[in-house]
PDB file of N, CA and C in Angstrom:
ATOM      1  N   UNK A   1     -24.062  10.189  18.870  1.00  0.00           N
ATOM      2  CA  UNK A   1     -23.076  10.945  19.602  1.00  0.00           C
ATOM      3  C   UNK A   1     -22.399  11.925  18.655  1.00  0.00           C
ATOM      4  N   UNK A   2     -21.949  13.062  19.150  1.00  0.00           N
ATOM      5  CA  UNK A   2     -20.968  14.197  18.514  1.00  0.00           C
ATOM      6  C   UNK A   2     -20.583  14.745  19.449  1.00  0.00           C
ATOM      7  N   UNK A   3     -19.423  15.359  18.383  1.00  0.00           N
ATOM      8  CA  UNK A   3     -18.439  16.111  19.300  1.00  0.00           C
ATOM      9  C   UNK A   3     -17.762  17.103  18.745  1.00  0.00           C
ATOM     10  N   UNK A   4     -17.292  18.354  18.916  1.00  0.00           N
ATOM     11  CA  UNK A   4     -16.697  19.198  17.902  1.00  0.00           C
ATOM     12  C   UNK A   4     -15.032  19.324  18.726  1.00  0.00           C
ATOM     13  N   UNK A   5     -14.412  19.433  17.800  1.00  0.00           N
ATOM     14  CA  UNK A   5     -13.160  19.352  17.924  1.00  0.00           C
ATOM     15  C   UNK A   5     -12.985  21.017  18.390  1.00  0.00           C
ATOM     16  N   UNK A   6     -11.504  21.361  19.669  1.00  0.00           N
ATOM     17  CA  UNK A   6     -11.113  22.268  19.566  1.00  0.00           C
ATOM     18  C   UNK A   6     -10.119  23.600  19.009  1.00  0.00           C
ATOM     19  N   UNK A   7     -10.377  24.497  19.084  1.00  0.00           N
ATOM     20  CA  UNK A   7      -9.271  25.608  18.111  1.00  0.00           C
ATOM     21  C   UNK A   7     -10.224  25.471  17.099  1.00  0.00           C
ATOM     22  N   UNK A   8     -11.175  25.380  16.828  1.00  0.00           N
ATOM     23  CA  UNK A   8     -12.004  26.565  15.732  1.00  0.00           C
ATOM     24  C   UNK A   8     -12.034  25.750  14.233  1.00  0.00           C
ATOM     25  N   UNK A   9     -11.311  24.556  14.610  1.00  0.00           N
ATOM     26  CA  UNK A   9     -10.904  23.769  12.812  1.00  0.00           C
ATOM     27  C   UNK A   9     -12.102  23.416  12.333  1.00  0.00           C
ATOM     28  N   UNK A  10     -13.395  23.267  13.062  1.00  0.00           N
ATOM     29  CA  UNK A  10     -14.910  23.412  12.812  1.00  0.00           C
ATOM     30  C   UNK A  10     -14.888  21.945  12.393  1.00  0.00           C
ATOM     31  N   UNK A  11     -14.408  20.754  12.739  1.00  0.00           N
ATOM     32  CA  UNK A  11     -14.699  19.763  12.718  1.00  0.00           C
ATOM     33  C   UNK A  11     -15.733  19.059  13.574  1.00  0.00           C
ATOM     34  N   UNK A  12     -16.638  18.481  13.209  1.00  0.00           N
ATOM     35  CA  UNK A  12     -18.095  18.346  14.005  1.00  0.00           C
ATOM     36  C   UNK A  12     -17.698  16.368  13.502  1.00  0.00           C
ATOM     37  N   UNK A  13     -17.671  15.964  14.609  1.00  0.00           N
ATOM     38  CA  UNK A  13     -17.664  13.978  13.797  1.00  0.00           C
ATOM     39  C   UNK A  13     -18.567  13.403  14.875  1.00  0.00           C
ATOM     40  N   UNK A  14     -19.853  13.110  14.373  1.00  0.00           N
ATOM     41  CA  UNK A  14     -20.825  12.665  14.927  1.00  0.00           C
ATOM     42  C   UNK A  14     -19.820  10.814  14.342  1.00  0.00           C
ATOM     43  N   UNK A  15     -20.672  10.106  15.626  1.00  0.00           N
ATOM     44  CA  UNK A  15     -20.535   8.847  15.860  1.00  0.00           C
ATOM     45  C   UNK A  15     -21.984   7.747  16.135  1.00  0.00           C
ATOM     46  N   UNK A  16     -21.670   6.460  16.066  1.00  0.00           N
ATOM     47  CA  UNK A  16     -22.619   5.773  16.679  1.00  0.00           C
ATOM     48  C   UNK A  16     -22.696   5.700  18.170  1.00  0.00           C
ATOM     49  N   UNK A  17     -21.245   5.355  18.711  1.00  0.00           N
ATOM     50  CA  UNK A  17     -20.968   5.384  20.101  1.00  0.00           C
ATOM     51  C   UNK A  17     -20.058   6.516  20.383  1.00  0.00           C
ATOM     52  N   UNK A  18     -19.752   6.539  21.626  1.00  0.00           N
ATOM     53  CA  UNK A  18     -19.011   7.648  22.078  1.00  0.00           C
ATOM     54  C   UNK A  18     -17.581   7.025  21.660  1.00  0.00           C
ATOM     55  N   UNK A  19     -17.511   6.054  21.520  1.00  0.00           N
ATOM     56  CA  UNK A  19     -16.028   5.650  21.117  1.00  0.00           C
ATOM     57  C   UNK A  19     -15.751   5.922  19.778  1.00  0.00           C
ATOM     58  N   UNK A  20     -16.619   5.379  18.965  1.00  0.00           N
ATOM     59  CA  UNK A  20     -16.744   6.232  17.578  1.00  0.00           C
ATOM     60  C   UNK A  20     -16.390   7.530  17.319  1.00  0.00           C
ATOM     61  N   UNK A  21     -17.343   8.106  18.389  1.00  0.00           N
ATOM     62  CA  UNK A  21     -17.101   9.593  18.093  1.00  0.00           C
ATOM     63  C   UNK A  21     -15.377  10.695  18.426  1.00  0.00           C
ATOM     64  N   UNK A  22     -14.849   9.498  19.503  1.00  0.00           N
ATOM     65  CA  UNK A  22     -13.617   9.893  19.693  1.00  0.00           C
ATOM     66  C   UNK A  22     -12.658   9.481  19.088  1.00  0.00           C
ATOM     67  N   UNK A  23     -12.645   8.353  18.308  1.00  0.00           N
ATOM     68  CA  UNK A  23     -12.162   8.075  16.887  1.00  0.00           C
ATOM     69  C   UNK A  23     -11.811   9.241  15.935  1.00  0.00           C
ATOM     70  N   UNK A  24     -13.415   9.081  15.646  1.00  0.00           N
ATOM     71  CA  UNK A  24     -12.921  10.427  14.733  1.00  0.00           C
ATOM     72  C   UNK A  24     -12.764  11.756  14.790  1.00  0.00           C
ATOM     73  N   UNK A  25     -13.458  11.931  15.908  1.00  0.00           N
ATOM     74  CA  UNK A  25     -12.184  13.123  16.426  1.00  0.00           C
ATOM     75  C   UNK A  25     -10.835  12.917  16.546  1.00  0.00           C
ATOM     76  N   UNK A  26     -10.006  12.478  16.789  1.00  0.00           N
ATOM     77  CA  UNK A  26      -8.983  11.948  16.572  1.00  0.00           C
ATOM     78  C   UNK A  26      -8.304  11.909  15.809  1.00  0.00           C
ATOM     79  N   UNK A  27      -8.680  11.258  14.448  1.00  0.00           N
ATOM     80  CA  UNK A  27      -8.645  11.833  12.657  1.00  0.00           C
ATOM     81  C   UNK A  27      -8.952  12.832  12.535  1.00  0.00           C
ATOM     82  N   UNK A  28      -9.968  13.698  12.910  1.00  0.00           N
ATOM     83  CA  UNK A  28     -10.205  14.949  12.876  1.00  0.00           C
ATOM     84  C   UNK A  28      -8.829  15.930  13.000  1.00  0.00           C
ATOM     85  N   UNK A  29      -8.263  15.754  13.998  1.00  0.00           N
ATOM     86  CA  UNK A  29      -7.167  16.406  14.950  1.00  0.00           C
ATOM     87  C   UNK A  29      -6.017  16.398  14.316  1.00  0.00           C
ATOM     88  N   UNK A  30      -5.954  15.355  13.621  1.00  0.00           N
ATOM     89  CA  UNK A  30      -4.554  14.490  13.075  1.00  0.00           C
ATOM     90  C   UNK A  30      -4.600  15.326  11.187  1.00  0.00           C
ATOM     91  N   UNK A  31      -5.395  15.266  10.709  1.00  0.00           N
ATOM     92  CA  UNK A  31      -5.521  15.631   9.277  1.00  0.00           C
ATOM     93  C   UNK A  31      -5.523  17.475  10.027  1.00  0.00           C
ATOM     94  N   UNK A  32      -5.986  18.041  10.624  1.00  0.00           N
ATOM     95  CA  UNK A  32      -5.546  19.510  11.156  1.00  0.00           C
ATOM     96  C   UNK A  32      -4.422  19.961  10.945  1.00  0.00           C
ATOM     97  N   UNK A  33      -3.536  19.081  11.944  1.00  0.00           N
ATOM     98  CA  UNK A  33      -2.338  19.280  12.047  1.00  0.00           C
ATOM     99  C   UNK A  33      -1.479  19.150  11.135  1.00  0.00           C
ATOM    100  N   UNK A  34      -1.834  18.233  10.229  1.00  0.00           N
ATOM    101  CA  UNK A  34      -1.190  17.908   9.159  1.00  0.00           C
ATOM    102  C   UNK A  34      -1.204  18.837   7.775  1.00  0.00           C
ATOM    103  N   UNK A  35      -2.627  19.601   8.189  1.00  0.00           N
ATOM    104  CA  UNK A  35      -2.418  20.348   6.967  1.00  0.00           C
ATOM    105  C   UNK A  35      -1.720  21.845   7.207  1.00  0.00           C
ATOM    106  N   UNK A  36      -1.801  21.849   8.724  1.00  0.00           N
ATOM    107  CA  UNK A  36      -1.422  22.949   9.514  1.00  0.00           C
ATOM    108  C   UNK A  36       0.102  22.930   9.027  1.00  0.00           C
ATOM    109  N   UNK A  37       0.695  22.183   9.390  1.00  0.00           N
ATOM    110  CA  UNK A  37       1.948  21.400   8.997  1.00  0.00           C
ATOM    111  C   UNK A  37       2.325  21.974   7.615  1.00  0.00           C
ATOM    112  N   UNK A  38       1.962  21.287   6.952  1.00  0.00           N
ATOM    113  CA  UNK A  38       1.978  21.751   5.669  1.00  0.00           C
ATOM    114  C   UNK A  38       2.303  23.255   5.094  1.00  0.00           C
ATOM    115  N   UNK A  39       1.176  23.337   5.455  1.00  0.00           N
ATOM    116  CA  UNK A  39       0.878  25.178   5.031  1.00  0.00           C
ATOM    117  C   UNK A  39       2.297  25.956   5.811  1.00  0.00           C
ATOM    118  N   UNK A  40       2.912  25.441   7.185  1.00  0.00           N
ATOM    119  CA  UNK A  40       4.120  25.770   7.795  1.00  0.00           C
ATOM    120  C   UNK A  40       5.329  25.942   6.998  1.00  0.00           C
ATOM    121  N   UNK A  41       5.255  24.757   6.627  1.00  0.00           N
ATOM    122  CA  UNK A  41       6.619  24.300   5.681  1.00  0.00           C
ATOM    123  C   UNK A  41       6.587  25.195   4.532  1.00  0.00           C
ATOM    124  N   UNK A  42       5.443  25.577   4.083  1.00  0.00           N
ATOM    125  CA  UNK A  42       5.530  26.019   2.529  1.00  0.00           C
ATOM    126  C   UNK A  42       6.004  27.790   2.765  1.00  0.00           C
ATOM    127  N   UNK A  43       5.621  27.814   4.345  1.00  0.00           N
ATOM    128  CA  UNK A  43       5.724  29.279   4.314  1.00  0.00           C
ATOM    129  C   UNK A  43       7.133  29.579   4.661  1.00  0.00           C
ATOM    130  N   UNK A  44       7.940  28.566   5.291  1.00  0.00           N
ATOM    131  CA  UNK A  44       9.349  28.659   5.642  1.00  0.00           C
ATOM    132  C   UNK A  44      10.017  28.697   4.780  1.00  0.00           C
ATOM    133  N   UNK A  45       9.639  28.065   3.613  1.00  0.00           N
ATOM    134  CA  UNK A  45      10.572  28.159   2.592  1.00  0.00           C
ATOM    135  C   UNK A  45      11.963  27.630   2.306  1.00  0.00           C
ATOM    136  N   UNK A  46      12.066  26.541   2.899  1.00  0.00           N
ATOM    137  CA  UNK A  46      13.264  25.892   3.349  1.00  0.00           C
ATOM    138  C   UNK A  46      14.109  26.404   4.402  1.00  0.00           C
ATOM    139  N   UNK A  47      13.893  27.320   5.161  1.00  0.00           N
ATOM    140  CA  UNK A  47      14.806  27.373   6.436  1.00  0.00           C
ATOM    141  C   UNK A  47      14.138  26.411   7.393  1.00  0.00           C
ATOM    142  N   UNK A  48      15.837  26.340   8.077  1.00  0.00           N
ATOM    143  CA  UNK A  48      15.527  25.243   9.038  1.00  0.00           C
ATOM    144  C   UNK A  48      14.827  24.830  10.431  1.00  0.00           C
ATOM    145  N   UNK A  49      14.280  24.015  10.456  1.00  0.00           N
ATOM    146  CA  UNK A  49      13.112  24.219  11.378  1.00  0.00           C
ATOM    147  C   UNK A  49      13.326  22.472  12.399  1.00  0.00           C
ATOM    148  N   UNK A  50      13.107  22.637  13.895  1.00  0.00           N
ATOM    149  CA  UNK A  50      14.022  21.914  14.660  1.00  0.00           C
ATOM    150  C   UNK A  50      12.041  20.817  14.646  1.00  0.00           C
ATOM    151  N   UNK A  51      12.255  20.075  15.017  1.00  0.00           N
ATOM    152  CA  UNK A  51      10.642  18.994  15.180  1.00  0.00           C
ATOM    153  C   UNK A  51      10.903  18.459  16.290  1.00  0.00           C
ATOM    154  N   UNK A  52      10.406  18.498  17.235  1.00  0.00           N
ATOM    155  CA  UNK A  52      10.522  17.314  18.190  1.00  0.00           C
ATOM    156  C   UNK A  52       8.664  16.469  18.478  1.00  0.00           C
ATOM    157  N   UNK A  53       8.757  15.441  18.931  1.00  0.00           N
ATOM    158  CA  UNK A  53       7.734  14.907  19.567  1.00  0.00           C
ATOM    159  C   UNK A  53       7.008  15.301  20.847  1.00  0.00           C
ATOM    160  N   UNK A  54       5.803  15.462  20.583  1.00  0.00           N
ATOM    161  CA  UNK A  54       4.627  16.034  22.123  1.00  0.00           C
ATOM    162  C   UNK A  54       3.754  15.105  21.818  1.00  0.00           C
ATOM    163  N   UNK A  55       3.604  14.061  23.548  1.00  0.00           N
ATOM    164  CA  UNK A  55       2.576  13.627  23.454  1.00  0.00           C
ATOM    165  C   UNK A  55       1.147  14.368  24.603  1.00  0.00           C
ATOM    166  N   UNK A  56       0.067  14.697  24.074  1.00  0.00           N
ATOM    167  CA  UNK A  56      -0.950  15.373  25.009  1.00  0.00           C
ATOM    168  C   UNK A  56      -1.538  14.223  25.367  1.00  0.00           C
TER     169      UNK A  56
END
């Protein structure tokens, strides 16, 4: 099984099962955001920035 993740992050996480494969898509999604995240913060430069929680 595979699956490519969406928005272009070119993550491809082949699996054994389809549950597998949505696993790591999942991690896939999560390390994205996180670096997405990241790269955010560094560009703000310490101004203040409000976070709330979204669940999709």
């Amino acid at each position: 099984m595979g699956c490519e993740s969406p928005g272009g992050s070119g993550g491809y996480n082949p699996g054994k099962t389809i549950e597998e494969a949505r696993e790591n898509l999942k991690e896939t999604i999560h390390l994205v955001l996180e670096v997405r995240r990241e790269n955010t913060e560094k560009e703000l430069n310490g101004r203040e920035v409000i976070r709330e929680p979204i669940e999709v």
